[in-house]
C-alpha atoms as a PDB file:
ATOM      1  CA  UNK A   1     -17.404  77.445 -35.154  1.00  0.00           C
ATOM      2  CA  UNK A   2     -18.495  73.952 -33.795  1.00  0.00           C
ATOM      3  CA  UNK A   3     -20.205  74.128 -30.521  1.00  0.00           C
ATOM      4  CA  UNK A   4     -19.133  73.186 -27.291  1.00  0.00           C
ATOM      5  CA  UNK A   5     -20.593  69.880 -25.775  1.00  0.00           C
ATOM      6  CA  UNK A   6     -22.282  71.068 -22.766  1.00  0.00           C
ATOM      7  CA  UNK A   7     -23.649  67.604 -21.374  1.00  0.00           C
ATOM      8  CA  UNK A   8     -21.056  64.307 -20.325  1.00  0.00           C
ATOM      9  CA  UNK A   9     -18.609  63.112 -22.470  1.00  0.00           C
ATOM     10  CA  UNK A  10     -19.090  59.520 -23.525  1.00  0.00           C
ATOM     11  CA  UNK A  11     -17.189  56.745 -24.512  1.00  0.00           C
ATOM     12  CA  UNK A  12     -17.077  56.592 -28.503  1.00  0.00           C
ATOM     13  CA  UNK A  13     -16.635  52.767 -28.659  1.00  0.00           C
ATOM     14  CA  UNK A  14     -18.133  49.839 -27.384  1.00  0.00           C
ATOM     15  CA  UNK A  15     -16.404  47.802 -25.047  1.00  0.00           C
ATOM     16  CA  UNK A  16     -17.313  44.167 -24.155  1.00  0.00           C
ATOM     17  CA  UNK A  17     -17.043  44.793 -19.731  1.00  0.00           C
ATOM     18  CA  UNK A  18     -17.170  48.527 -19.904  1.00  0.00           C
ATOM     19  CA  UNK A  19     -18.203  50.226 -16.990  1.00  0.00           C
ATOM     20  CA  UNK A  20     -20.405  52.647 -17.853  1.00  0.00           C
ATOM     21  CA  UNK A  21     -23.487  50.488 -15.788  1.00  0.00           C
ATOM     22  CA  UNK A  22     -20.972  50.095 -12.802  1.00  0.00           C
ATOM     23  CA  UNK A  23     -19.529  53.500 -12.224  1.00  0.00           C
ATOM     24  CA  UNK A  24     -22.098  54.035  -9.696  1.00  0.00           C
ATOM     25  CA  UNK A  25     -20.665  51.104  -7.415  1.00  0.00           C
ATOM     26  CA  UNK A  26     -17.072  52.642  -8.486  1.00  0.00           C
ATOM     27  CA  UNK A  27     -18.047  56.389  -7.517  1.00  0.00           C
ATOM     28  CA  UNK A  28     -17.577  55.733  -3.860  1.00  0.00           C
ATOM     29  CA  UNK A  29     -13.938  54.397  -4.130  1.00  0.00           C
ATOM     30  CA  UNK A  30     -12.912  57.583  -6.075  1.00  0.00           C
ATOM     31  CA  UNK A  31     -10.016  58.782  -3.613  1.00  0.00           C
ATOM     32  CA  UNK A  32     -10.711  62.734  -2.186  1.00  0.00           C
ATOM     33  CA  UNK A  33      -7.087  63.439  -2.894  1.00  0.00           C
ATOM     34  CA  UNK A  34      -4.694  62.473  -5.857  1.00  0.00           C
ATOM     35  CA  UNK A  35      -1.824  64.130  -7.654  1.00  0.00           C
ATOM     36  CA  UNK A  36      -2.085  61.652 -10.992  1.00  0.00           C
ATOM     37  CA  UNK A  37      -4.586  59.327 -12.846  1.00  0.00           C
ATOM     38  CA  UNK A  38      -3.292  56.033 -13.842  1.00  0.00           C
ATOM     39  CA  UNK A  39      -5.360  53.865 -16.410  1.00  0.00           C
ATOM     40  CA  UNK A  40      -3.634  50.479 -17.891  1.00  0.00           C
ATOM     41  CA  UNK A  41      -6.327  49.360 -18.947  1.00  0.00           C
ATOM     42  CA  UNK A  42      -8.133  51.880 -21.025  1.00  0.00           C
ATOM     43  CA  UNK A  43     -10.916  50.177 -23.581  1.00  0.00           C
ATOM     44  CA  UNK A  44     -13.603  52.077 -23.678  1.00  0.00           C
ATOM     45  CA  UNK A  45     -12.341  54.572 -21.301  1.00  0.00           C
ATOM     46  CA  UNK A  46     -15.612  54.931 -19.028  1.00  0.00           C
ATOM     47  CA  UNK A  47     -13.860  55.538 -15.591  1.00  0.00           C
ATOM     48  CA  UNK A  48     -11.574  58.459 -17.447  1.00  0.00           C
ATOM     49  CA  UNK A  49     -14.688  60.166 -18.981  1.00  0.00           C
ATOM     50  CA  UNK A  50     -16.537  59.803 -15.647  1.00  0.00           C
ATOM     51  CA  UNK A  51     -14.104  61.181 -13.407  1.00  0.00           C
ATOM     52  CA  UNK A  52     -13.828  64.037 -16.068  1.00  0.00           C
ATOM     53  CA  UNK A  53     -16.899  64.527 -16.400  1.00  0.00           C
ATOM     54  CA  UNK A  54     -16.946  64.889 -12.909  1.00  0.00           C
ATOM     55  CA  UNK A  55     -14.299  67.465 -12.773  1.00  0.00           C
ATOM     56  CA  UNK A  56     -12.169  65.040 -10.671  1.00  0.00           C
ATOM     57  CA  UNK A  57      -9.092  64.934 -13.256  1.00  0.00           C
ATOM     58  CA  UNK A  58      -9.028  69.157 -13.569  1.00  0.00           C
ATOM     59  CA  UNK A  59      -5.373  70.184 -12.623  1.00  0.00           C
ATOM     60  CA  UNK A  60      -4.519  66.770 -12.237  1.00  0.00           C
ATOM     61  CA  UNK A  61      -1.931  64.435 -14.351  1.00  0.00           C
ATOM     62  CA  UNK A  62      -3.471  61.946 -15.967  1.00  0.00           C
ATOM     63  CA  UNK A  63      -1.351  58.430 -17.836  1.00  0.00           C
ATOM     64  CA  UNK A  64      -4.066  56.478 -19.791  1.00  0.00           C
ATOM     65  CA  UNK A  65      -2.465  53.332 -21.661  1.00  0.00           C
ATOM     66  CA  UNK A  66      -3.468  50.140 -23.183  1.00  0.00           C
ATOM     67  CA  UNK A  67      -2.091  47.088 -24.947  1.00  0.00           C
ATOM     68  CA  UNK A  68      -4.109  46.978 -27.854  1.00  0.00           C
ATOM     69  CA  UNK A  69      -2.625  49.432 -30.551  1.00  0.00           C
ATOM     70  CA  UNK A  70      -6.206  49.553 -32.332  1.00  0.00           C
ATOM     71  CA  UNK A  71      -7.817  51.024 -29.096  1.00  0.00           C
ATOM     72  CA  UNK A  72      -4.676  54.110 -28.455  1.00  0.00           C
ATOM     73  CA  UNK A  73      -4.025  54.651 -32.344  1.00  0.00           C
ATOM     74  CA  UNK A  74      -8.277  55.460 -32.613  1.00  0.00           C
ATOM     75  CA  UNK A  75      -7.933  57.502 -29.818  1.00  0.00           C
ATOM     76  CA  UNK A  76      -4.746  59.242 -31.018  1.00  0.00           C
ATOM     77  CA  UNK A  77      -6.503  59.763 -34.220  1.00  0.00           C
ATOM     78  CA  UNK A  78      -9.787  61.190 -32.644  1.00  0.00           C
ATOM     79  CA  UNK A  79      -7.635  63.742 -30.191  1.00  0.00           C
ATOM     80  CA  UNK A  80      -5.007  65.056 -33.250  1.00  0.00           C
ATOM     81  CA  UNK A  81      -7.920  64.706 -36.384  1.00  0.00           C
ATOM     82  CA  UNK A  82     -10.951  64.676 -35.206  1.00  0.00           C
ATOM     83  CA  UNK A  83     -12.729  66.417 -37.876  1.00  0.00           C
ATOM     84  CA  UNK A  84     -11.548  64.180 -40.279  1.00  0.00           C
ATOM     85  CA  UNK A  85     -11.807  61.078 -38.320  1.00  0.00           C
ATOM     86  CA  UNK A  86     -15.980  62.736 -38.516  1.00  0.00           C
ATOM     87  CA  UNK A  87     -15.779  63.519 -42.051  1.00  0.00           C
ATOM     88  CA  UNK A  88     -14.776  59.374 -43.031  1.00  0.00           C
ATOM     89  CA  UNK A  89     -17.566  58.413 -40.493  1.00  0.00           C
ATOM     90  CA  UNK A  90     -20.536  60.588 -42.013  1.00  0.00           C
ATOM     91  CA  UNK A  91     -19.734  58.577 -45.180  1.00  0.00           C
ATOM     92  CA  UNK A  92     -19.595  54.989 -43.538  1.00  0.00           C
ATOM     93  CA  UNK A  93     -22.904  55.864 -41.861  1.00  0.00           C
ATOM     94  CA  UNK A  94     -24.488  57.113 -45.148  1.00  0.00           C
ATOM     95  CA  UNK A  95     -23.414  53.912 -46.946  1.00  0.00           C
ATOM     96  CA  UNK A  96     -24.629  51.323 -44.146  1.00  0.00           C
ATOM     97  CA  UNK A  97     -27.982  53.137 -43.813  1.00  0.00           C
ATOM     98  CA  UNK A  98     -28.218  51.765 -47.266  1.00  0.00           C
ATOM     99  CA  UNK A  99     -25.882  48.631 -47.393  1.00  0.00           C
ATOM    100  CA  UNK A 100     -27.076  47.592 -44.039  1.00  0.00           C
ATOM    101  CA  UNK A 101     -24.938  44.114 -43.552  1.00  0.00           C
ATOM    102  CA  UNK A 102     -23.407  43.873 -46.555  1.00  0.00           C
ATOM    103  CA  UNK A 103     -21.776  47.135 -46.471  1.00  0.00           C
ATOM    104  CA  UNK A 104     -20.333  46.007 -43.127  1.00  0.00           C
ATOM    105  CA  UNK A 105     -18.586  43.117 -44.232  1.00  0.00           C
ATOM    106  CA  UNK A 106     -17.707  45.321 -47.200  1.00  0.00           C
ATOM    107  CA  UNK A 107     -15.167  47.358 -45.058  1.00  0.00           C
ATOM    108  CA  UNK A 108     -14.363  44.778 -42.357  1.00  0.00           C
ATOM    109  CA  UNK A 109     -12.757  42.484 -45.147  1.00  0.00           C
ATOM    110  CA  UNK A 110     -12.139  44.669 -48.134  1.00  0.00           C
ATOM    111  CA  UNK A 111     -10.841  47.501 -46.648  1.00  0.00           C
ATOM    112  CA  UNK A 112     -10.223  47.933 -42.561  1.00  0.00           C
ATOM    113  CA  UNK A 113      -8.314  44.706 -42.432  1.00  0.00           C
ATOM    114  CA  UNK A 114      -6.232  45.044 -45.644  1.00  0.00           C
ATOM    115  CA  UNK A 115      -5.331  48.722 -44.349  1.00  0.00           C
ATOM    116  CA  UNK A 116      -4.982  47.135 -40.944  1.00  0.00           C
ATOM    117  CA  UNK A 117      -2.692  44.652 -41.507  1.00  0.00           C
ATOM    118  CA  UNK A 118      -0.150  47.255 -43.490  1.00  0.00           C
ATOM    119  CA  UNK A 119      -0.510  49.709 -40.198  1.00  0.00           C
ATOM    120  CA  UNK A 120       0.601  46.726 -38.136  1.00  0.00           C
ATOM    121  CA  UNK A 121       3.659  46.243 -40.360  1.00  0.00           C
ATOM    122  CA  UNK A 122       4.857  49.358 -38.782  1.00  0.00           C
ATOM    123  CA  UNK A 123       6.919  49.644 -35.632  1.00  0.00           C
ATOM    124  CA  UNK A 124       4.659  51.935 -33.842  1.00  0.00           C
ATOM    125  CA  UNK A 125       1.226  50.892 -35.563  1.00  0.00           C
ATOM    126  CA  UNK A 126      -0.693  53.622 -33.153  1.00  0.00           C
ATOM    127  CA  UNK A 127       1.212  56.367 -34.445  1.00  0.00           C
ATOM    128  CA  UNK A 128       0.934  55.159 -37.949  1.00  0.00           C
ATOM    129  CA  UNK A 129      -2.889  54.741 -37.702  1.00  0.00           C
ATOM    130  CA  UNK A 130      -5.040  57.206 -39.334  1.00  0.00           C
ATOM    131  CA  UNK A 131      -8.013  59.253 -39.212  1.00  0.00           C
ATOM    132  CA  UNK A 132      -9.684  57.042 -41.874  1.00  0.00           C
ATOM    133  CA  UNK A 133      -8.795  53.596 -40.361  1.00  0.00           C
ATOM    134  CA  UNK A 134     -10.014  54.919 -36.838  1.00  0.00           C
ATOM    135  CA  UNK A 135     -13.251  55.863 -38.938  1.00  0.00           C
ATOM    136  CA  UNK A 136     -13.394  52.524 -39.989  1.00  0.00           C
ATOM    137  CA  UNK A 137     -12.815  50.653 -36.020  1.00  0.00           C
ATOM    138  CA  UNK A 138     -15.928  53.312 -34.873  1.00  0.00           C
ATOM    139  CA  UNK A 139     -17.831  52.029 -37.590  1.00  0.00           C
ATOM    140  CA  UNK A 140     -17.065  48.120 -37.100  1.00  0.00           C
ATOM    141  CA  UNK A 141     -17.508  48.797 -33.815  1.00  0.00           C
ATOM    142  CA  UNK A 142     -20.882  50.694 -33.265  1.00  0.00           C
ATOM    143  CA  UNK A 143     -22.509  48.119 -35.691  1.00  0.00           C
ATOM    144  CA  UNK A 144     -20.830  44.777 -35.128  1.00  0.00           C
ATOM    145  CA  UNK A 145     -22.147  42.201 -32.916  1.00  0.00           C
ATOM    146  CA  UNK A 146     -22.378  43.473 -28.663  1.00  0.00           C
ATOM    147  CA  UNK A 147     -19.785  45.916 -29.281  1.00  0.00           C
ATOM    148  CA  UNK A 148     -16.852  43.449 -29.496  1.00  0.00           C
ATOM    149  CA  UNK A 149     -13.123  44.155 -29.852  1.00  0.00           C
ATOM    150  CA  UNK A 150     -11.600  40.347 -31.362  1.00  0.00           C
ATOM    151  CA  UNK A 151      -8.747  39.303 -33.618  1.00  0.00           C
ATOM    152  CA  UNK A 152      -8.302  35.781 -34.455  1.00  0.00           C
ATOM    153  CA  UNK A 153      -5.071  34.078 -34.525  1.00  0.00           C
ATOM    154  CA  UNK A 154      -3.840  35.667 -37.858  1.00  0.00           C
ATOM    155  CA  UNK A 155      -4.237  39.439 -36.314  1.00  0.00           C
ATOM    156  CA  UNK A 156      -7.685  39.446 -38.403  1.00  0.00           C
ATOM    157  CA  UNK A 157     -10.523  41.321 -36.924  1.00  0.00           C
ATOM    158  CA  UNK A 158     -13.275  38.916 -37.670  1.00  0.00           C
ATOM    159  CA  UNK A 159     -16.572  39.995 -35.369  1.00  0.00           C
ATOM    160  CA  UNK A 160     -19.919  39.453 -37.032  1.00  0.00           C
ATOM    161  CA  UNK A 161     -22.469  42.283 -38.497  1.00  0.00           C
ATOM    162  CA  UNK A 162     -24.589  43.238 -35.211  1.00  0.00           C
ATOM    163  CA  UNK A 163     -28.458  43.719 -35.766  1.00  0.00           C
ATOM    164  CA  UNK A 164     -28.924  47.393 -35.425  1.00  0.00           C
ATOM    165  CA  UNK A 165     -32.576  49.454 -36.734  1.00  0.00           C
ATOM    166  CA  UNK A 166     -30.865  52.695 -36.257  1.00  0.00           C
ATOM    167  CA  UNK A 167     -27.445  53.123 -34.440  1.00  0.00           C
ATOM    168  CA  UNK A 168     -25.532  56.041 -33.818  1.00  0.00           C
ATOM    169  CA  UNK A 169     -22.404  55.834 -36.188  1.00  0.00           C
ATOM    170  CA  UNK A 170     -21.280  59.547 -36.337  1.00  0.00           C
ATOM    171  CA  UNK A 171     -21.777  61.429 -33.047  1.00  0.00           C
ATOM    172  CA  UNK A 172     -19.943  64.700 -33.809  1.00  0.00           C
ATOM    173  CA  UNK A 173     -20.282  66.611 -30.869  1.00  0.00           C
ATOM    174  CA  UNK A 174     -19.383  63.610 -28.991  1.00  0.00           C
ATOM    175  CA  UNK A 175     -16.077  62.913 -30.706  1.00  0.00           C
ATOM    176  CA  UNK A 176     -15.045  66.674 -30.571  1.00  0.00           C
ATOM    177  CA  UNK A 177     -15.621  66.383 -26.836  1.00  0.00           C
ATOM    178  CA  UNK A 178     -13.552  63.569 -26.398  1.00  0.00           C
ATOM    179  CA  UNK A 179     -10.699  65.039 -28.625  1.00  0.00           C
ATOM    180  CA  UNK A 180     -11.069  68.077 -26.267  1.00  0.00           C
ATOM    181  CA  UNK A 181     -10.386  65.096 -23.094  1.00  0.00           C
ATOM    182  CA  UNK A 182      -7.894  63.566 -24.109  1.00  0.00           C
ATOM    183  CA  UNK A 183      -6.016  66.858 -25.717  1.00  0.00           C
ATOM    184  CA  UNK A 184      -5.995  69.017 -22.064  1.00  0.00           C
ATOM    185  CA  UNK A 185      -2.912  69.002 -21.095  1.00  0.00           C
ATOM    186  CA  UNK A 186      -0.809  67.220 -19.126  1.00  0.00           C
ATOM    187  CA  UNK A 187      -2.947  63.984 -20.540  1.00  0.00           C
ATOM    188  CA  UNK A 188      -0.973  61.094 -22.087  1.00  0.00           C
ATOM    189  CA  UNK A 189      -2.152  58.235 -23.904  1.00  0.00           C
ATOM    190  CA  UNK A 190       0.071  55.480 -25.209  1.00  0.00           C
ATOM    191  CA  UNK A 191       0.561  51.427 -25.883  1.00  0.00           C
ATOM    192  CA  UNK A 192       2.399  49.926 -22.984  1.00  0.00           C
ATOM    193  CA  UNK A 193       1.913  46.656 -21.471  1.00  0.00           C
ATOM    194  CA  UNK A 194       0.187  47.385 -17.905  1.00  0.00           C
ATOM    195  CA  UNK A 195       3.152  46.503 -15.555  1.00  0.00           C
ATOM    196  CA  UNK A 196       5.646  49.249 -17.512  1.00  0.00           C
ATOM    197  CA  UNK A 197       2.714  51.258 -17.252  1.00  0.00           C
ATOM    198  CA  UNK A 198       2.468  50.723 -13.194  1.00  0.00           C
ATOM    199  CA  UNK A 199       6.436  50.141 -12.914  1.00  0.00           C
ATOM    200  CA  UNK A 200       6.328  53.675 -10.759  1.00  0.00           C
ATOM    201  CA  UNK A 201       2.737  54.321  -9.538  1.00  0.00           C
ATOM    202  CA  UNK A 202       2.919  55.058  -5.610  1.00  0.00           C
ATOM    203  CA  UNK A 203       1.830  57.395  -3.652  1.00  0.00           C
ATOM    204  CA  UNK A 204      -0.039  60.472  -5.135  1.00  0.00           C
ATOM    205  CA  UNK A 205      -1.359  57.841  -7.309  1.00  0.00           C
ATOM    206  CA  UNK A 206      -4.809  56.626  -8.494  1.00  0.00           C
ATOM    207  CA  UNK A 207      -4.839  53.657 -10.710  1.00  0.00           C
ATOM    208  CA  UNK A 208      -8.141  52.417 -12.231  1.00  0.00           C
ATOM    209  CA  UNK A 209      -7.646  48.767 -13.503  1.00  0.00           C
ATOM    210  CA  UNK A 210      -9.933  47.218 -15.905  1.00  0.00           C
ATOM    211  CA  UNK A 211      -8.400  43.925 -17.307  1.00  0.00           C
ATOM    212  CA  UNK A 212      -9.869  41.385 -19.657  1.00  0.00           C
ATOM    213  CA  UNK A 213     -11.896  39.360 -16.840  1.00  0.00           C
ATOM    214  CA  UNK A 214     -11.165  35.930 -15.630  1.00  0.00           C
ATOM    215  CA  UNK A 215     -13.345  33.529 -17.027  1.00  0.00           C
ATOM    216  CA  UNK A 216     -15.854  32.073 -14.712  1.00  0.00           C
ATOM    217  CA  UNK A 217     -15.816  28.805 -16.279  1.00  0.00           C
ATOM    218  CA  UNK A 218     -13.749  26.762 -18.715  1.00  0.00           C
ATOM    219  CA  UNK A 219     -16.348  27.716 -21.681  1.00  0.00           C
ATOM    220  CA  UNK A 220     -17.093  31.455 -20.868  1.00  0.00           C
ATOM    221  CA  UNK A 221     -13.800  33.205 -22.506  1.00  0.00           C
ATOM    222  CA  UNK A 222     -14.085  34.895 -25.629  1.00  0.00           C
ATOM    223  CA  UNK A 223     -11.570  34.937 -28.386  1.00  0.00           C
ATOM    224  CA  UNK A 224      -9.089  37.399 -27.487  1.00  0.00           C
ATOM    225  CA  UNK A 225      -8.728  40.754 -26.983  1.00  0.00           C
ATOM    226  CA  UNK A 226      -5.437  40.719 -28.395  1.00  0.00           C
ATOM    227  CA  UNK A 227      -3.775  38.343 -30.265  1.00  0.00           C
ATOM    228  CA  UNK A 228      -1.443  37.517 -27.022  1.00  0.00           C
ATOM    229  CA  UNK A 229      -4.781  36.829 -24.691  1.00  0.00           C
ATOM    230  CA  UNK A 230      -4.833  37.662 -21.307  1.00  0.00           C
ATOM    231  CA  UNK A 231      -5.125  34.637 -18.776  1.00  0.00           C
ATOM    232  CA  UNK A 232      -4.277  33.306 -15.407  1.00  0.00           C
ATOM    233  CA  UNK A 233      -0.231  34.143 -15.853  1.00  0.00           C
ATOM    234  CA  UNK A 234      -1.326  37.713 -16.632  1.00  0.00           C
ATOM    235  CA  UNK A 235      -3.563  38.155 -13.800  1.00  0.00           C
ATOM    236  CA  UNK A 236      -0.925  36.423 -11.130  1.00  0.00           C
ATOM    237  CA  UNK A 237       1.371  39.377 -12.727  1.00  0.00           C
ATOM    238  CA  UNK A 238      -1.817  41.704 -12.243  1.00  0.00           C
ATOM    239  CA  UNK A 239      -2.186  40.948  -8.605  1.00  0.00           C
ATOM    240  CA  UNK A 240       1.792  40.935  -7.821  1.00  0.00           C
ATOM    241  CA  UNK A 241       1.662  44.607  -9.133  1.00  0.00           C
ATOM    242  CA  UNK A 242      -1.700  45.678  -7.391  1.00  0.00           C
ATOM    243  CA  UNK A 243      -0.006  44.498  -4.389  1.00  0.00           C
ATOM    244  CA  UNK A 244       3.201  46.259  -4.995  1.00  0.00           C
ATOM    245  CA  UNK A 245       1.560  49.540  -5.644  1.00  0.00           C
ATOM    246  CA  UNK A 246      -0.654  49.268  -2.684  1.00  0.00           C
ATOM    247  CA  UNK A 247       2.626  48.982  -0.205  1.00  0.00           C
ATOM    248  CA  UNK A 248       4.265  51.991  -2.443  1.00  0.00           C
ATOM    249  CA  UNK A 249       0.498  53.646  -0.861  1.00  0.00           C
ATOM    250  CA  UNK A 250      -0.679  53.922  -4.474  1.00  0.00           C
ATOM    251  CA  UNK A 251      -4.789  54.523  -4.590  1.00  0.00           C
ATOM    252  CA  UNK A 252      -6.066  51.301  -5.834  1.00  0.00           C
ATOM    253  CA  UNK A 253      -9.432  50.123  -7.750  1.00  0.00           C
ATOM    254  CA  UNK A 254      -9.571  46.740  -9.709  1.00  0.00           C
ATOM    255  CA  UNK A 255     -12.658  45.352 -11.328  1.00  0.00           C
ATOM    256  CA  UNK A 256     -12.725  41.533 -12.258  1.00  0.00           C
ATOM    257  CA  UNK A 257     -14.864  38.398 -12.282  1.00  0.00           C
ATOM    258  CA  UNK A 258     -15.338  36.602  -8.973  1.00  0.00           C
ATOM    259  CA  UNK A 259     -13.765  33.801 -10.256  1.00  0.00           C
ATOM    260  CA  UNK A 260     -12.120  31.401  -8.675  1.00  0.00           C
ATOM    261  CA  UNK A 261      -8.695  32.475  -9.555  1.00  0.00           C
ATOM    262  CA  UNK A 262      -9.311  36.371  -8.439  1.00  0.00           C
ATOM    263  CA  UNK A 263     -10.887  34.802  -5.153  1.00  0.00           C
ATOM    264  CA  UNK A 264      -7.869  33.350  -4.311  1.00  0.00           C
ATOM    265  CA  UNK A 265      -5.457  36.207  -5.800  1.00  0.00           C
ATOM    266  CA  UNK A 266      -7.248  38.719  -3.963  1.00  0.00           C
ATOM    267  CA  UNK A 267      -9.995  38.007  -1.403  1.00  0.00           C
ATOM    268  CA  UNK A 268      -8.246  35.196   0.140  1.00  0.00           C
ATOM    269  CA  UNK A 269      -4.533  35.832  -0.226  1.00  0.00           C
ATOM    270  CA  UNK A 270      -2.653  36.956   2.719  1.00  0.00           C
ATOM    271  CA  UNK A 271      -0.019  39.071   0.908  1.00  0.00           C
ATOM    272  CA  UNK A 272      -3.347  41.211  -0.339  1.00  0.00           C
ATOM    273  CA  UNK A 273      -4.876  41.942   2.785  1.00  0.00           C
ATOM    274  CA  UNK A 274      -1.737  42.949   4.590  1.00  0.00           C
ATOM    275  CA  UNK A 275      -1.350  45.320   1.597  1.00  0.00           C
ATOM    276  CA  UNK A 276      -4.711  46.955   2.600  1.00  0.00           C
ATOM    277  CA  UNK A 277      -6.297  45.379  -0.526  1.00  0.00           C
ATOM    278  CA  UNK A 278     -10.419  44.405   0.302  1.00  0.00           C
ATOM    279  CA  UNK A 279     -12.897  42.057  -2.069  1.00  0.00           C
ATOM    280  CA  UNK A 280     -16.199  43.540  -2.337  1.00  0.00           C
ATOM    281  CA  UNK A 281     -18.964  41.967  -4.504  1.00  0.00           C
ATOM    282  CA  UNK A 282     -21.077  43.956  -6.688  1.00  0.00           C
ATOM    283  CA  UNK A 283     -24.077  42.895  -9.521  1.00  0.00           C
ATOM    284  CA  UNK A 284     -23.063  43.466 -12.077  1.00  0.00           C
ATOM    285  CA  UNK A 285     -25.181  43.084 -16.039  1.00  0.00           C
ATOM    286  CA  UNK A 286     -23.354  41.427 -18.381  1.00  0.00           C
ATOM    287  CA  UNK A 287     -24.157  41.642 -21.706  1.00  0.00           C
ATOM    288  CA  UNK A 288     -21.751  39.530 -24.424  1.00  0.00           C
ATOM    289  CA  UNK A 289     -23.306  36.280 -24.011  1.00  0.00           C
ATOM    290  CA  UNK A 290     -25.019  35.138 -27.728  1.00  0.00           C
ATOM    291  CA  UNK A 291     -28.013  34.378 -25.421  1.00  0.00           C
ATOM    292  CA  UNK A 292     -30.250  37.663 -24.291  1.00  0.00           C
ATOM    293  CA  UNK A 293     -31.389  35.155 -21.424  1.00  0.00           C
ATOM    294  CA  UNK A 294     -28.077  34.600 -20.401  1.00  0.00           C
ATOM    295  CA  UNK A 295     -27.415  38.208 -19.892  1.00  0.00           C
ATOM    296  CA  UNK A 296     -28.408  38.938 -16.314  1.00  0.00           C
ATOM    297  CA  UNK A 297     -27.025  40.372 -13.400  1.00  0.00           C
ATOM    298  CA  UNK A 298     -23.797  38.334 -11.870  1.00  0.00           C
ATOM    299  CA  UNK A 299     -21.402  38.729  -9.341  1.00  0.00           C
ATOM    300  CA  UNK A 300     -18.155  40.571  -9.649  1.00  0.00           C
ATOM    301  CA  UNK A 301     -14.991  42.130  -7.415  1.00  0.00           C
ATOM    302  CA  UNK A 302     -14.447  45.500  -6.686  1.00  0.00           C
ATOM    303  CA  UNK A 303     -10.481  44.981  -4.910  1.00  0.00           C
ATOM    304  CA  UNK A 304      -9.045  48.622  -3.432  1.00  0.00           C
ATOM    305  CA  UNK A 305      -7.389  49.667  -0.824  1.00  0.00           C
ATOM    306  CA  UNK A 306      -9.717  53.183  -0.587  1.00  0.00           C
ATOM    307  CA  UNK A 307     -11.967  53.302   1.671  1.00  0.00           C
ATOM    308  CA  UNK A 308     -15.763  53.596   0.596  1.00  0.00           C
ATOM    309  CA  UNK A 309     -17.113  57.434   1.250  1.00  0.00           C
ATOM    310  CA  UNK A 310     -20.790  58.728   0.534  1.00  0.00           C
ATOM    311  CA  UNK A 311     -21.283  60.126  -3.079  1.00  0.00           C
END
């Protein structure tokens, strides 16, 4: 019999933005009272595992959802399988402590993108993903450059070897614990684009939104996240759906840049302040830029309409 993590669950990938380093500027816009959990945006899943962790989401109904297939399929894979999705990673973690590099580009273009591209074939590639292939995204993931999720044009995941002494590929307790998260029920996880995903939230409601980050300058995005991208349409949908749940008295939290763009979308639009929705700036670390020098603290938007208790 495996043992029972006793300690906090946490999040089994790597997430360029996650918010692991920011949850305790998010703690004091948790709402005291909710009937359901609403993530759209799930990545690494920080916010879920903290308010878990927390015993926040016990009793509760919780709808965690992204766009990216890879993301939901993995975590499919780790809630239904995950002693096999363990037993493919103690061998990928064997073979880099030897192959270093080599054995990473080894998988990344011999094997996880050939499988990946014959999952995506599929109509429902997160349901046809498997324990092996979500093996394989830990594994790309825990020792590829910063943690990044990117596809190029073709649907090719194409991030570089990271440079790693020692990192922790197969955490077993870790990934039983999160199979145990996700698996309590009333818990559903599943790919939907964030505004079918909101179409109903209201009141009763919290909703934790995490989306790809406007870009602070013309030079600062990233290849995408998904194929599609994510960019100032998408967050002028974002914010027309923020507002909307916010007059349906939805519990809201958003986390984005302070660019420009969510400035004006949020901070300084009149439709969001009569909704209740306030701009508050936090430091935040951010740590994807090639340059360590360039990783410091910077400014970002916390935008809710929940107002900020002691924790």
């Amino acid at each position: 019999m495996r043992e029972v993590r006793t300690g906090p669950v946490r999040p089994i990938l790597k997430w360029a933005g996650g918010k692991r380093q920011l949850l305790p500027e998010l703690r004091p816009f948790y709402p005291h009272q909710f009937d359901r959990y609403i993530e759209p945006f799930l990545g690494s899943g920080a916010v879920f595992l903290d308010l878990h962790n927390m015993g926040l989401l016990k009793g509760r109904k919780v709808a965690l959802s992204d766009i990216n297939a890879d993301v939901i399929g993995c975590y499919r894979s780790v809630r239904d399988y995950p002693q096999q999705v363990v037993g493919h990673l103690r061998v990928l973690e064997r073979d880099w402590r030897t192959g270093g590099s080599a054995h990473f580009y080894e998988i990344r273009d011999g094997v996880f993108n050939p499988t990946r591209r014959e999952v995506f074939e599929a109509p429902n590639p997160a349901a046809a993903y498997t324990p092996e292939l979500a093996a394989m995204l830990i594994y790309l993931n825990r020792t590829g450059f910063n943690g990044l999720f990117r596809v190029n044009g073709r649907g090719q995941f194409n991030v570089p070897a990271g440079r790693y002494a020692s990192p922790l590929i197969c955490d077993e307790e870790n990934l039983h614990a999160w199979s145990d998260a996700l698996g309590t029920a009333g818990r559903t996880i599943r790919v939907w684009p964030f505004d079918r995903a909101l179409a109903h939230a209201g009141a009763g409601d919290f909703v934790y939104l995490d989306p790809p980050y406007a870009p602070l300058s013309a030079t600062a995005r990233f290849t995408s996240y998904t194929a599609d991208g994510f960019g100032p349409a998408e967050q002028e949908l974002l914010q027309q759906t923020v507002i909307q749940m916010a007059s349906r008295r939805a519990s809201v939290l958003l986390s984005n840049s302070a660019a420009p763009q969510i400035r004006q979308l949020y901070a300084q639009h009149p439709r969001a302040r009569s909704a209740g929705l306030r701009a508050t700036t936090v430091a935040a670390r951010r740590a994807i830029n090639s340059r360590a020098a360039s990783r410091g603290p910077v400014r970002e938007y916390l935008i809710t309409n929940v107002a900020r208790r002691s924790v």
